[in-house]
N, C-alpha and C. Protein backbone atom coordinates (compact mmCIF):
# COMPACT_ATOMS: atom_id res chain seq x y z
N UNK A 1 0.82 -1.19 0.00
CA UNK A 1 0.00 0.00 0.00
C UNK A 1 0.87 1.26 0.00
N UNK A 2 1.75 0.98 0.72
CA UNK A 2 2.49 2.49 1.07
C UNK A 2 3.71 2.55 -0.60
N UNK A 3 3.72 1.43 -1.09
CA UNK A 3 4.22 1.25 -2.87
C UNK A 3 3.16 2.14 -3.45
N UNK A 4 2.58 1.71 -3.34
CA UNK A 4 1.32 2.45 -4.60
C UNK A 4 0.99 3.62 -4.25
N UNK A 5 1.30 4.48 -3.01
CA UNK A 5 1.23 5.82 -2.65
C UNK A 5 2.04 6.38 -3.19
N UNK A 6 3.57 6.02 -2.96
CA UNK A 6 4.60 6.44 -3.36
C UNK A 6 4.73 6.51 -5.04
N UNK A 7 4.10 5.88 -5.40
CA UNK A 7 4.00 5.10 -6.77
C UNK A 7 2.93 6.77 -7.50
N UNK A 8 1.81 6.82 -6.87
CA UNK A 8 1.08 7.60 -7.54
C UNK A 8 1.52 9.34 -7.39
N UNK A 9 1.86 9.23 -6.11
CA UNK A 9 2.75 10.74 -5.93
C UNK A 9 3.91 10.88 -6.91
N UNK A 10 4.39 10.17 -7.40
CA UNK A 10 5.63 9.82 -8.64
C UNK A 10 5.03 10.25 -9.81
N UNK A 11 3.90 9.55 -10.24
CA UNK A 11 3.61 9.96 -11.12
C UNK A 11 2.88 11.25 -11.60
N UNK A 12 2.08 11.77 -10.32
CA UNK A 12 1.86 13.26 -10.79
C UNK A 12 2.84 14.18 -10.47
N UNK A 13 3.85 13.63 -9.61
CA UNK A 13 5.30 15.08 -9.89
C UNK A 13 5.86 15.07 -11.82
N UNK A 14 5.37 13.80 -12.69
CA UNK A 14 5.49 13.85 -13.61
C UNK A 14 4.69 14.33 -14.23
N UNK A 15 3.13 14.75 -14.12
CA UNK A 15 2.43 14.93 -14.61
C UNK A 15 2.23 16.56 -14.83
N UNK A 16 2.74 16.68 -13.56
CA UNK A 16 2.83 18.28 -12.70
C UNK A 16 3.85 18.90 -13.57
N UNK A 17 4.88 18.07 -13.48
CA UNK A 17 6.00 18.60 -14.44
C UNK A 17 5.76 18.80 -15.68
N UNK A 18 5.31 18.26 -16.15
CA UNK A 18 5.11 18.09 -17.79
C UNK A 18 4.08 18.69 -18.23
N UNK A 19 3.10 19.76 -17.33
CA UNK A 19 1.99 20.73 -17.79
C UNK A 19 2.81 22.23 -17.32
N UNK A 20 3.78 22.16 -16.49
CA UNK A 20 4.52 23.23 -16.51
C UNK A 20 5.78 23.62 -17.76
N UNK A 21 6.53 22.35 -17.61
CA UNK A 21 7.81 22.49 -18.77
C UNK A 21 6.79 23.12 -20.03
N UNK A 22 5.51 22.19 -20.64
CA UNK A 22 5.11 22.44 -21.80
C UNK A 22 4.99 23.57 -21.96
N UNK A 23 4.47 24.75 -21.09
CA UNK A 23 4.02 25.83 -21.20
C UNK A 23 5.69 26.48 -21.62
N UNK A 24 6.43 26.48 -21.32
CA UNK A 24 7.99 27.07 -21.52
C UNK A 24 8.25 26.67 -22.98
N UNK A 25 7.99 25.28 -23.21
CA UNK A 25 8.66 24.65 -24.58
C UNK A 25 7.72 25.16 -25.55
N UNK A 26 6.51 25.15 -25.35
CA UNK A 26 5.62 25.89 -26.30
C UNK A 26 5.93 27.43 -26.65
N UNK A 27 6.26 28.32 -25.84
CA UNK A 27 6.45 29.19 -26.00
C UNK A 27 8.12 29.86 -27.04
N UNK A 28 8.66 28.51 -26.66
CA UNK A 28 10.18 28.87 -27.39
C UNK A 28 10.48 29.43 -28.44
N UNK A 29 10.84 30.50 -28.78
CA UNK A 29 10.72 31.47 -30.58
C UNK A 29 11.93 31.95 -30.67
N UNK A 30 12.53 32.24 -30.12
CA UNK A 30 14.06 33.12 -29.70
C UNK A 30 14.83 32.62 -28.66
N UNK A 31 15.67 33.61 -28.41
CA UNK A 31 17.01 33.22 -27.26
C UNK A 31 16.48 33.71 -26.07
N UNK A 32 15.60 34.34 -25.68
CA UNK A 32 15.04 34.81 -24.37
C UNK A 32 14.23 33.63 -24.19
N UNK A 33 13.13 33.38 -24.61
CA UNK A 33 12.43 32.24 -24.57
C UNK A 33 13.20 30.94 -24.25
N UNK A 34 13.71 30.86 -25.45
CA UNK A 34 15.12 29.78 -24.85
C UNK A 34 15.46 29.42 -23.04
N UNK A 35 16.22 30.61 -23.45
CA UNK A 35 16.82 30.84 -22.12
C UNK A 35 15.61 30.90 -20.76
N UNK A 36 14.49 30.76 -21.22
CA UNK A 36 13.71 31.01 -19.78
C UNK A 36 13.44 29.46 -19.44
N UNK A 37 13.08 28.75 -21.58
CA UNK A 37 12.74 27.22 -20.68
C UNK A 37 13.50 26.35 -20.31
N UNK A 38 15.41 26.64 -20.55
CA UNK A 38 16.45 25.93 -19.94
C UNK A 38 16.16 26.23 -18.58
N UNK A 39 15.97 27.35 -18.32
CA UNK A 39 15.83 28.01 -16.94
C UNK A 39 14.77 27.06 -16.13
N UNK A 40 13.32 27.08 -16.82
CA UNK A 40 12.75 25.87 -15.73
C UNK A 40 12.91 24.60 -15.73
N UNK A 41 13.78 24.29 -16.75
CA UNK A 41 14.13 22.79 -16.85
C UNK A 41 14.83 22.55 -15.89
N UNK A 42 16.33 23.52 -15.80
CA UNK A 42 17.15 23.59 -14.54
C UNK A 42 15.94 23.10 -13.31
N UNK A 43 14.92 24.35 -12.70
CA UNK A 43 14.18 24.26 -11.41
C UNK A 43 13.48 23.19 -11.26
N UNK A 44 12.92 22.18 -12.91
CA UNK A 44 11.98 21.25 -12.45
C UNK A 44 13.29 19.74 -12.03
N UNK A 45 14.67 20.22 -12.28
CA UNK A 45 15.61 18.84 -12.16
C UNK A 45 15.88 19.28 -10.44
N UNK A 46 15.98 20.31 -10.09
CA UNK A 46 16.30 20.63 -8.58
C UNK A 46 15.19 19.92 -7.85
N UNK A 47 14.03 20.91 -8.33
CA UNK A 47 12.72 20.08 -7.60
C UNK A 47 12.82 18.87 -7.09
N UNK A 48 13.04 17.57 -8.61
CA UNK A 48 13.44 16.41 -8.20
C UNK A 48 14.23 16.19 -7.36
N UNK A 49 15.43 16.91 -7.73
CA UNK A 49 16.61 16.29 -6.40
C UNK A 49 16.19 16.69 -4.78
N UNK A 50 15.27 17.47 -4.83
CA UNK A 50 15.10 17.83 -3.56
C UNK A 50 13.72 16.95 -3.08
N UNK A 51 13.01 16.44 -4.20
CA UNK A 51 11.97 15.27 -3.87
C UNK A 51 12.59 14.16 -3.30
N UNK A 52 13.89 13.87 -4.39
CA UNK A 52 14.12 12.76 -4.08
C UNK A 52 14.88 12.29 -2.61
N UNK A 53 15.83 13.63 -2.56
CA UNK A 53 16.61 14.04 -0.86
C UNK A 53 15.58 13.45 -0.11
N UNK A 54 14.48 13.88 -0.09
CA UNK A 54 13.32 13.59 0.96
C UNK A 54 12.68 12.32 1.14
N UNK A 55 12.60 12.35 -0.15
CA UNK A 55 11.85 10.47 -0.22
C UNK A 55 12.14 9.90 -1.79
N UNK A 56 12.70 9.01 -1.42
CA UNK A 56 13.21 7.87 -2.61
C UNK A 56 12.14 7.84 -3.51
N UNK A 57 12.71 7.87 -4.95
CA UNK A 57 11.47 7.07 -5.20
C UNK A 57 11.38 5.73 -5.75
N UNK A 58 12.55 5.47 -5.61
CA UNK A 58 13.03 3.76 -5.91
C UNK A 58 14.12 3.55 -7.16
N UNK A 59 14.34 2.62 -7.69
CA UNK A 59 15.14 2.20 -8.53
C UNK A 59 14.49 2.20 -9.67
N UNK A 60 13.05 2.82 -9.81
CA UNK A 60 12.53 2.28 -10.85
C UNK A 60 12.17 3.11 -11.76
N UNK A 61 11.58 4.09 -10.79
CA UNK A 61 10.85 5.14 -11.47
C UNK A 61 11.52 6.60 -10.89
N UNK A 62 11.08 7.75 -11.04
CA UNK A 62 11.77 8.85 -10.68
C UNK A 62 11.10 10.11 -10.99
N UNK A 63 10.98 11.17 -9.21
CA UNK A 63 10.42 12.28 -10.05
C UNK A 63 10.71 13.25 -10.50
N UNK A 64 9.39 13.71 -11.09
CA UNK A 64 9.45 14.33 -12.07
C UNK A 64 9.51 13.78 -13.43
N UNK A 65 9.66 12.89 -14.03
CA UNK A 65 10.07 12.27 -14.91
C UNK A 65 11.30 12.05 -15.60
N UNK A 66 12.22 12.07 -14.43
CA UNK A 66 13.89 12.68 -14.86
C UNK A 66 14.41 11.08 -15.42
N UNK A 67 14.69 10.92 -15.82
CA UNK A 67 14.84 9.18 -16.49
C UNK A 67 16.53 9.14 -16.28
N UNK A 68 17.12 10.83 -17.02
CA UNK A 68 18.39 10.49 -16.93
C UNK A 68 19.53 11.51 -15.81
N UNK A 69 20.27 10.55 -14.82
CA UNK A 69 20.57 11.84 -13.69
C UNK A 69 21.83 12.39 -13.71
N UNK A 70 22.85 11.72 -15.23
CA UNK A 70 23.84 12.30 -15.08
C UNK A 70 23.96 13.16 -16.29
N UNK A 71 24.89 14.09 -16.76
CA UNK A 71 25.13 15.21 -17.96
C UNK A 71 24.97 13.78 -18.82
N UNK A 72 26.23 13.13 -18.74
CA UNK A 72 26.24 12.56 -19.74
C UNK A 72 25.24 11.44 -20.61
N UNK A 73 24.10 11.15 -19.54
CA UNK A 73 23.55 10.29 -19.96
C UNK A 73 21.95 11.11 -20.56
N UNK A 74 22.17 12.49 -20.05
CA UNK A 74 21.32 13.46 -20.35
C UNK A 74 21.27 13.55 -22.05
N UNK A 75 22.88 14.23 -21.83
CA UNK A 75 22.69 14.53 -23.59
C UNK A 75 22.82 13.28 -24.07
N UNK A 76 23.22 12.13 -23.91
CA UNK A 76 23.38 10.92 -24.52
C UNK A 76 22.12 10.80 -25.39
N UNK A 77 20.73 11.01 -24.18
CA UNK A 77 19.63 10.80 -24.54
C UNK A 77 18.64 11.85 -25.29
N UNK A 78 19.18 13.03 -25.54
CA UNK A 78 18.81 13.95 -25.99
C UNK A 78 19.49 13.54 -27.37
N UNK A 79 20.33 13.10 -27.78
CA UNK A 79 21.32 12.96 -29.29
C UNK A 79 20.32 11.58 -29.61
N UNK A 80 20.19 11.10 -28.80
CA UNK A 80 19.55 9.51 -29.39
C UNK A 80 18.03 9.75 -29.74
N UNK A 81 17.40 10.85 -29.29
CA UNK A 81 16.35 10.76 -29.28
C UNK A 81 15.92 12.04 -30.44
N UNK A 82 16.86 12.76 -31.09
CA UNK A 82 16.89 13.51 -31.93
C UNK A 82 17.12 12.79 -33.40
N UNK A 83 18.42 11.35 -33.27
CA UNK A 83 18.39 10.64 -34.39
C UNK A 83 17.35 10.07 -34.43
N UNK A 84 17.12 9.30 -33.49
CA UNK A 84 15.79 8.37 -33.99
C UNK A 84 14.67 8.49 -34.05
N UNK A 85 13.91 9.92 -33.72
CA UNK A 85 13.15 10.87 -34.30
C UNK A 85 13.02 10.87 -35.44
N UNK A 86 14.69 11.01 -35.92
CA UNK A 86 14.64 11.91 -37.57
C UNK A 86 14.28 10.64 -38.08
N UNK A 87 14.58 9.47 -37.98
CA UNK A 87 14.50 8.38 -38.75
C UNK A 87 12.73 7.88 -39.01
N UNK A 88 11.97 7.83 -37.66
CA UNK A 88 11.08 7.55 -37.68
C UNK A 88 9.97 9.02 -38.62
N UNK A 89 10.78 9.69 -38.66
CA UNK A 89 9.72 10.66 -38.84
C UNK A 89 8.81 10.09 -40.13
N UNK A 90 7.68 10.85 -40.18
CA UNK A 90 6.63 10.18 -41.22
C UNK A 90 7.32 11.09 -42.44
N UNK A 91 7.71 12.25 -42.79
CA UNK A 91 8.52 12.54 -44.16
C UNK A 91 9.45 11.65 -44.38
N UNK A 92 10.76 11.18 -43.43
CA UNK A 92 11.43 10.20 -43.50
C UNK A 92 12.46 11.40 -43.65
N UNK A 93 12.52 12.43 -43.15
CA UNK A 93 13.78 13.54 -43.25
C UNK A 93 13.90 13.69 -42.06
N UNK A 94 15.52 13.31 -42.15
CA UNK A 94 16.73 13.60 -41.23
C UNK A 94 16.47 14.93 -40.44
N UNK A 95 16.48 15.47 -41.35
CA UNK A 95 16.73 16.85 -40.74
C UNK A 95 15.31 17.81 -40.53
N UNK A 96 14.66 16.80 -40.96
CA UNK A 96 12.94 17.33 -39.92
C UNK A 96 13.02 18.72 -38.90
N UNK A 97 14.07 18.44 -37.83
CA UNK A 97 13.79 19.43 -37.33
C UNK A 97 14.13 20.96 -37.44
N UNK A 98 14.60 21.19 -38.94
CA UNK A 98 15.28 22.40 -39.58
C UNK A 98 13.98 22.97 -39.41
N UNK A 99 12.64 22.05 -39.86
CA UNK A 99 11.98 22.92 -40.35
C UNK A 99 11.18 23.95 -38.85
N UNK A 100 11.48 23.78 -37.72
CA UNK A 100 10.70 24.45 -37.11
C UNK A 100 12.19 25.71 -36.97
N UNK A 101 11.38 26.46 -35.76
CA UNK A 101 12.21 27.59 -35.77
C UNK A 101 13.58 27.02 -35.00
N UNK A 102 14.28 27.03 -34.92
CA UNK A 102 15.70 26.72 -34.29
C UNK A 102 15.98 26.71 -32.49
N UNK A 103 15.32 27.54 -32.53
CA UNK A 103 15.08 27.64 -31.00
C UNK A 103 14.31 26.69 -30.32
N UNK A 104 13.40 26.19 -31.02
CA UNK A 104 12.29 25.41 -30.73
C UNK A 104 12.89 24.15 -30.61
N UNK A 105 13.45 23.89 -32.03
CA UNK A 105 14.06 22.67 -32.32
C UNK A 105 15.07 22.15 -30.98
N UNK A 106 15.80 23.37 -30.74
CA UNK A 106 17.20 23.06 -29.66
C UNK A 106 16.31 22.73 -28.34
N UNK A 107 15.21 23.37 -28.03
CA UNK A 107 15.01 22.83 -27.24
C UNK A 107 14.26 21.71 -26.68
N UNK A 108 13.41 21.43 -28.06
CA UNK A 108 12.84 20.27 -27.94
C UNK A 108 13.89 18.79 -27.82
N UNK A 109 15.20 19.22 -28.53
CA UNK A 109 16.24 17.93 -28.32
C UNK A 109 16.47 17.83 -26.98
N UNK A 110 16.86 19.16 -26.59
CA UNK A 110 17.56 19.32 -24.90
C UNK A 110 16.20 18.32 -23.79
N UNK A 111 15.25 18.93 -24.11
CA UNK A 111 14.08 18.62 -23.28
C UNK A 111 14.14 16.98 -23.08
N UNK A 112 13.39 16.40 -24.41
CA UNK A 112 13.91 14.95 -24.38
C UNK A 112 15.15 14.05 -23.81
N UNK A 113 16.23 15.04 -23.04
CA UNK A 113 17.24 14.41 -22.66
C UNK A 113 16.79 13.99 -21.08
N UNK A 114 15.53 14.76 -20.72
CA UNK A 114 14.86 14.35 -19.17
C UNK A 114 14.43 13.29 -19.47
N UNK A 115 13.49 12.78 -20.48
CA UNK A 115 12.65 11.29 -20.25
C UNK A 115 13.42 10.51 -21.05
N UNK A 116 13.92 10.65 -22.19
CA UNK A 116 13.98 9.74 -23.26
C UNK A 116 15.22 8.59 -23.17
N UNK A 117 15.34 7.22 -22.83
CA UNK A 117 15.75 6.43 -22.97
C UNK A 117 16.50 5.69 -23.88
């Protein structure tokens, strides 16, 4: 019982997270914008660490939805998840993400380096 508490509080610090980040990533058009939604990406990875300081949330799962906790495995997953994007995409172009605005693009790769596996 006290699993499945822990379990469901997990998942709306992800849920929580991910109706806040969107509002930042949606907004991305320029380098201010940019710079504001690196900015809450930074506060929603603290958040976590300071969730997690407090209470574990196991080996399994993690909040906020932070999947990856070191730099390197961050951008690892941000580069992996930008190729194999491009591959799957339904045009079948690589470089798919030229077509949005640049800012957008950078940060939609960066972003994906929180969940993407």
């Amino acid at each position: 019982m006290a699993n499945d508490k822990l379990s469901e509080e997990v998942r709306k610090s992800e849920e929580t997270s991910w109706a806040q980040l969107s509002l930042f990533l949606d907004r991305v058009e320029d380098l201010p914008s940019f710079v504001r939604f690196v900015d809450a990406l930074r506060n929603d990875r603290e958040d976590a660490d300071r969730k997690e300081a407090l209470r574990s949330a196991g080996p399994d799962i993690s909040w906020n939805g932070w999947e990856n906790n070191s730099l390197a495995t961050f951008l690892e997953s941000a580069v992996a998840w930008a190729v194999t994007w491009s591959k799957d995409s339904r045009r079948g172009d690589p470089a798919f993400l030229a077509d949005e605005n640049p800012w957008k693009a950078a940060a939609r790769i960066i972003y994906a380096g929180k969940y993407y596996e």
